[in-house]
N, C-alpha and C. Protein backbone atom coordinates (compact mmCIF):
# COMPACT_ATOMS: atom_id res chain seq x y z
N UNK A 1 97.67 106.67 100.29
CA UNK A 1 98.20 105.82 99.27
C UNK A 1 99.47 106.43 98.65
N UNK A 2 99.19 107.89 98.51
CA UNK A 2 100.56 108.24 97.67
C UNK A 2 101.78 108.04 98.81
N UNK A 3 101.62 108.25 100.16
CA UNK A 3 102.86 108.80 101.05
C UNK A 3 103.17 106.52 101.41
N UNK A 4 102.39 105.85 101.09
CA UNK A 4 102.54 104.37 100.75
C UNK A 4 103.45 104.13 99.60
N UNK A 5 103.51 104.85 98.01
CA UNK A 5 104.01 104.82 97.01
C UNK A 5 105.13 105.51 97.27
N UNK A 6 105.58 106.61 98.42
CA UNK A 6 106.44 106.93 98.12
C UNK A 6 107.54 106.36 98.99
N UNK A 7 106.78 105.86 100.16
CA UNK A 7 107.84 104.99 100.95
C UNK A 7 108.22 103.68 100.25
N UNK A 8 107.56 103.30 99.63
CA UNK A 8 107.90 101.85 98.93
C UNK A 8 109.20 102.06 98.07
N UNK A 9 108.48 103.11 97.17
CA UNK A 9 109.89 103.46 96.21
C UNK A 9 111.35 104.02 96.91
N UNK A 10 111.53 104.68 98.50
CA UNK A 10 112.38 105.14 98.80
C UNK A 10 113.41 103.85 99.44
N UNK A 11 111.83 103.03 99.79
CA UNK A 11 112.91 101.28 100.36
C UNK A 11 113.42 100.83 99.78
N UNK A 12 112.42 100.47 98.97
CA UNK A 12 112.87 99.77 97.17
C UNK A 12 114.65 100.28 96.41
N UNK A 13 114.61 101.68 96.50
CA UNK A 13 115.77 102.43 96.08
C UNK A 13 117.01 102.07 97.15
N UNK A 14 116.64 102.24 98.03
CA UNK A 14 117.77 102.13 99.31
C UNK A 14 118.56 100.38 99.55
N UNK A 15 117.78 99.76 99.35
CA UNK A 15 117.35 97.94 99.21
C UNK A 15 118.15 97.78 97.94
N UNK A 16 117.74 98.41 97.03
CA UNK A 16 118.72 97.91 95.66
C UNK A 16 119.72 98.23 95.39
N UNK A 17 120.17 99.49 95.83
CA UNK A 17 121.74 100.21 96.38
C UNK A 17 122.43 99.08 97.18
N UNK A 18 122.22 98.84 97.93
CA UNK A 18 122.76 98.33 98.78
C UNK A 18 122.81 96.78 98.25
N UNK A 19 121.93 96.42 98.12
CA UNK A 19 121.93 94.88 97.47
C UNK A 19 123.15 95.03 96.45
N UNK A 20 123.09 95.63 95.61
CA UNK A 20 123.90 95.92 94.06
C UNK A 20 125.25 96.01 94.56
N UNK A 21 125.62 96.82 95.54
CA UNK A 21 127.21 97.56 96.31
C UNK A 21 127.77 96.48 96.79
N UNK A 22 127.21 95.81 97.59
CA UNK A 22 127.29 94.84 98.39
C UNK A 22 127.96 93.21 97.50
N UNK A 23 127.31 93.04 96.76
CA UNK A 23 126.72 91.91 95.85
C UNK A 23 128.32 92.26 94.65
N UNK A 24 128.64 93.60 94.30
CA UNK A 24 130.23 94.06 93.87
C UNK A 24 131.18 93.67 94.48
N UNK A 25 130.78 93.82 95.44
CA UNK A 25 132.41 93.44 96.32
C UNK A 25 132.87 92.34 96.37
N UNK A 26 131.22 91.46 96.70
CA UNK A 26 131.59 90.36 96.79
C UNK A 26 132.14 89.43 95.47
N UNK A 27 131.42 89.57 94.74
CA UNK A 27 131.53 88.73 93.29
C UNK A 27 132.42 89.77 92.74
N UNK A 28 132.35 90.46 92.18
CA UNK A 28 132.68 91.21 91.32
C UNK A 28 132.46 91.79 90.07
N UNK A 29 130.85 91.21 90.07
CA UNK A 29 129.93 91.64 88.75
C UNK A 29 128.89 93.12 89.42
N UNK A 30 128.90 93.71 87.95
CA UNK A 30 128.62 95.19 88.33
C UNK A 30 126.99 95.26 87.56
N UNK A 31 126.24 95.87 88.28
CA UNK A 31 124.78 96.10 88.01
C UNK A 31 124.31 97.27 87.55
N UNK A 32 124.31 97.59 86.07
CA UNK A 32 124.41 98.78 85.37
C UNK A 32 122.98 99.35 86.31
N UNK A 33 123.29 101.06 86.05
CA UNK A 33 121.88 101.66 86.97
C UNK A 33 120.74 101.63 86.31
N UNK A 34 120.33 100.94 85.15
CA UNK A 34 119.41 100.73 84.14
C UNK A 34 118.50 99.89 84.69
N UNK A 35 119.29 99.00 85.21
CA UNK A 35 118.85 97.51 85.61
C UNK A 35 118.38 97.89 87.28
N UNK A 36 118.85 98.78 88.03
CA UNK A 36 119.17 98.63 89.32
C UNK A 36 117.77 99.67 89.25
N UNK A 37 117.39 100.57 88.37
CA UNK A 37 116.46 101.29 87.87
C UNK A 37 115.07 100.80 87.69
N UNK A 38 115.23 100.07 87.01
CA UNK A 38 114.30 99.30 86.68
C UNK A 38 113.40 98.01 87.51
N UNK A 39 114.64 97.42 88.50
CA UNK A 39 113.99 96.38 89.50
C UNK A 39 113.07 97.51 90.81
N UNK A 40 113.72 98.57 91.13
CA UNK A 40 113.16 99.68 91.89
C UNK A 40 111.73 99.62 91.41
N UNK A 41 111.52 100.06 89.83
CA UNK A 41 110.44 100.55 89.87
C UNK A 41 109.08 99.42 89.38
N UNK A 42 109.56 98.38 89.16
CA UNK A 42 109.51 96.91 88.88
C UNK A 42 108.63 96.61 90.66
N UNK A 43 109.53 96.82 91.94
CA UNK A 43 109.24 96.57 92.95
C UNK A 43 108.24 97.70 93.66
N UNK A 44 108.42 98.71 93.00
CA UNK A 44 107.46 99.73 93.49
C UNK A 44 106.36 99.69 92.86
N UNK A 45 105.76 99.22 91.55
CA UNK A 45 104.36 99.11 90.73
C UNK A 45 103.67 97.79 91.31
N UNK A 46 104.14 96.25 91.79
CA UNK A 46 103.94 95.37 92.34
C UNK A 46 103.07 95.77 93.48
N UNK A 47 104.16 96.61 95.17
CA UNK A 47 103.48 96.77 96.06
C UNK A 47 102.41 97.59 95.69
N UNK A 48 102.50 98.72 95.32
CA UNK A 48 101.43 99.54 94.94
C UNK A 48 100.52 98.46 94.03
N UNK A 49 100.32 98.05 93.50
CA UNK A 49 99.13 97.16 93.28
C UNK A 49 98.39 95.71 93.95
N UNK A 50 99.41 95.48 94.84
CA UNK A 50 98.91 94.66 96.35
C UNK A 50 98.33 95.66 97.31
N UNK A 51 98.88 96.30 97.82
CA UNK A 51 98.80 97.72 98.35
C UNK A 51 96.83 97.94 98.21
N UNK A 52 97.07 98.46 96.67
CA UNK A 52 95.57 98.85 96.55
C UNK A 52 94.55 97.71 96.32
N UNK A 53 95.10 96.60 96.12
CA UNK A 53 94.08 95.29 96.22
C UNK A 53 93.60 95.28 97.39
N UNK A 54 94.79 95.13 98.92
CA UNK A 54 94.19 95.15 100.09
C UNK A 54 93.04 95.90 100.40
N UNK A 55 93.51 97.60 100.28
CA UNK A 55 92.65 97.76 100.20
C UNK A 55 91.26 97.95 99.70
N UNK A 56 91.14 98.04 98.91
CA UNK A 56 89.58 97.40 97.79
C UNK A 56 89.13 96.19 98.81
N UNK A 57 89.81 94.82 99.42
CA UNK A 57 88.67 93.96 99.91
C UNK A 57 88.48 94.82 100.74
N UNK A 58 89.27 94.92 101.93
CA UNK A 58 89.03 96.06 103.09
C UNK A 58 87.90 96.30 102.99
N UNK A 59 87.55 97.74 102.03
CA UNK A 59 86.24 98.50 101.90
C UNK A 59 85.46 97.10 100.96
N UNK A 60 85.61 96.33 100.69
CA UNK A 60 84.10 95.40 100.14
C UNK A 60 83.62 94.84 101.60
N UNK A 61 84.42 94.55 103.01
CA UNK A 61 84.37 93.59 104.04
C UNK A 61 83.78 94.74 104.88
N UNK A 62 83.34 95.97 104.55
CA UNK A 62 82.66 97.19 105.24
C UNK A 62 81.40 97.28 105.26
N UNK A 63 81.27 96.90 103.78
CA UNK A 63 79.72 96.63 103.23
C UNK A 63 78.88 96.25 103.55
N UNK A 64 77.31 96.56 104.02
CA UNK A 64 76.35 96.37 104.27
C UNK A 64 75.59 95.12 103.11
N UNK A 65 75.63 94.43 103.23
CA UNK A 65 74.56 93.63 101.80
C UNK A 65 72.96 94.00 101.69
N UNK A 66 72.32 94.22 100.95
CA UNK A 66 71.24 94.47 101.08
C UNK A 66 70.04 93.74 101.11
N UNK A 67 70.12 92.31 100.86
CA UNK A 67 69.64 91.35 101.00
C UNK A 67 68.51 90.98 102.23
N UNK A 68 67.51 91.19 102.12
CA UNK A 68 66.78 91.62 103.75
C UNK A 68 66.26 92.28 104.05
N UNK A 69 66.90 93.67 103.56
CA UNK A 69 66.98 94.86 104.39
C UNK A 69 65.86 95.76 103.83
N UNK A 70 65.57 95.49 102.26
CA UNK A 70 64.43 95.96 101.66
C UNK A 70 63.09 95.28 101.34
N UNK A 71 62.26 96.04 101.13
CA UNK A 71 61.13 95.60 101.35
C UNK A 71 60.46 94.59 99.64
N UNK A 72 61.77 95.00 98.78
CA UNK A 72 61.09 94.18 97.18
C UNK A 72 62.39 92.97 97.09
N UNK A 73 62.91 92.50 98.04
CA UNK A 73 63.78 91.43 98.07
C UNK A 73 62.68 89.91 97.17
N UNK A 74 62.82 89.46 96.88
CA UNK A 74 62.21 88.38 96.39
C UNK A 74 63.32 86.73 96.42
N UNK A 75 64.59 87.11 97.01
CA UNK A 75 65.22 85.77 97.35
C UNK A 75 64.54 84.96 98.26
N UNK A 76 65.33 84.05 98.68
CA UNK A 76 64.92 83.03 99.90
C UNK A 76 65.68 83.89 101.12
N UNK A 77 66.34 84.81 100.86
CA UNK A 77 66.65 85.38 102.21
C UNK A 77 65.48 86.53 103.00
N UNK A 78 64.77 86.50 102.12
CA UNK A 78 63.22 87.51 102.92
C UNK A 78 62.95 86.86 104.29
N UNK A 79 62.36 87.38 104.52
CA UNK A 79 61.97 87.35 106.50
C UNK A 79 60.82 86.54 105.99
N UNK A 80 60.21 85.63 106.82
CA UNK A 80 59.10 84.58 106.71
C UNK A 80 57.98 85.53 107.03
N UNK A 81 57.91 86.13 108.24
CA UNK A 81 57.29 87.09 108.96
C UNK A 81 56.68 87.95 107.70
N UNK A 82 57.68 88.95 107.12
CA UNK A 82 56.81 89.71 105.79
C UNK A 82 56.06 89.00 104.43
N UNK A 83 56.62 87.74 104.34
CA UNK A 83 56.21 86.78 103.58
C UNK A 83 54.61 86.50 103.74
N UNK A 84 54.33 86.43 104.94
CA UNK A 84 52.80 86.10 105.43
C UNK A 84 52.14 86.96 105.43
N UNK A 85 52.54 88.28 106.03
CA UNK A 85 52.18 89.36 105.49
C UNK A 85 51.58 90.02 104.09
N UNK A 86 52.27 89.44 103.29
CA UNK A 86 51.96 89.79 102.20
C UNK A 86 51.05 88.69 101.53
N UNK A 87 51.07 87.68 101.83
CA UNK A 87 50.45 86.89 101.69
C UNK A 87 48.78 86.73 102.30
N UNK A 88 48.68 87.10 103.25
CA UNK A 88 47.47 87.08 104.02
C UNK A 88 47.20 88.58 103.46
N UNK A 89 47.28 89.36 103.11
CA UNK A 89 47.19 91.12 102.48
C UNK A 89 46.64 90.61 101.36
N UNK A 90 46.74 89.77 100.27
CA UNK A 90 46.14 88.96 98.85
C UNK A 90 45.39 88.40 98.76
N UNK A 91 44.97 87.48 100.17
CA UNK A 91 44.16 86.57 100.44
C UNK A 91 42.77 87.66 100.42
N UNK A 92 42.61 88.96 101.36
CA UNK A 92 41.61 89.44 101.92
C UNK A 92 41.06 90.13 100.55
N UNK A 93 41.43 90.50 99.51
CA UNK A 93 41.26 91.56 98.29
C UNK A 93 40.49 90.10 97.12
C-alpha cells in the first residue's frame, strides 16, 4: 500500500507539472504552486482511498461465511440431515 501511495503521488506530481506548463503556453494563465500543490495531494488522498476500498472488498470476497458450517446454526440454512438428527435424539429421551 505505501509503495501504491507513493507511486500515485509521484504520477499525480509529474501529471500536474506538466498539465500546468503545458496549459501556460498555451493560454497564458499561470497556476500558482499552491494550487498545483494541492490538486497533487487532493489526487493522491482520493486514489489512496479507492485503492484501500478495493482492497477491503477483495479480502471480504475471501471469506468463508459461517452459516452451515457450525453445529449451533439455527437459520434456515442448517442441513435438513442434522435437523432430524436432532430431532429424532428428543424424541427418544
Amino acid at each position: 500500500m505505501v509503495r501504491f501511495v507513493w507511486t500515485t503521488t509521484f504520477v499525480a506530481l509529474i501529471t500536474m507539472i506538466a498539465i500546468a506548463e503545458i496549459g501556460e503556453r498555451i493560454t497564458g494563465i499561470h497556476i500558482p504552486w499552491v494550487m498545483r500543490l494541492s490538486i497533487v495531494l487532493g489526487v493522491t488522498a482520493g486514489y489512496t482511498f479507492l485503492k484501500a476500498t478495493f482492497n477491503l472488498i477483495t479480502e471480504m470476497e475471501k471469506e468463508k461465511p459461517l452459516a452451515g458450517t457450525v453445529r449451533n446454526t439455527l437459520g434456515p440454512d442448517r442441513k435438513v440431515d442434522s435437523a432430524k438428527v436432532v430431532e429424532s435424539s428428543d424424541e427418544k429421551n
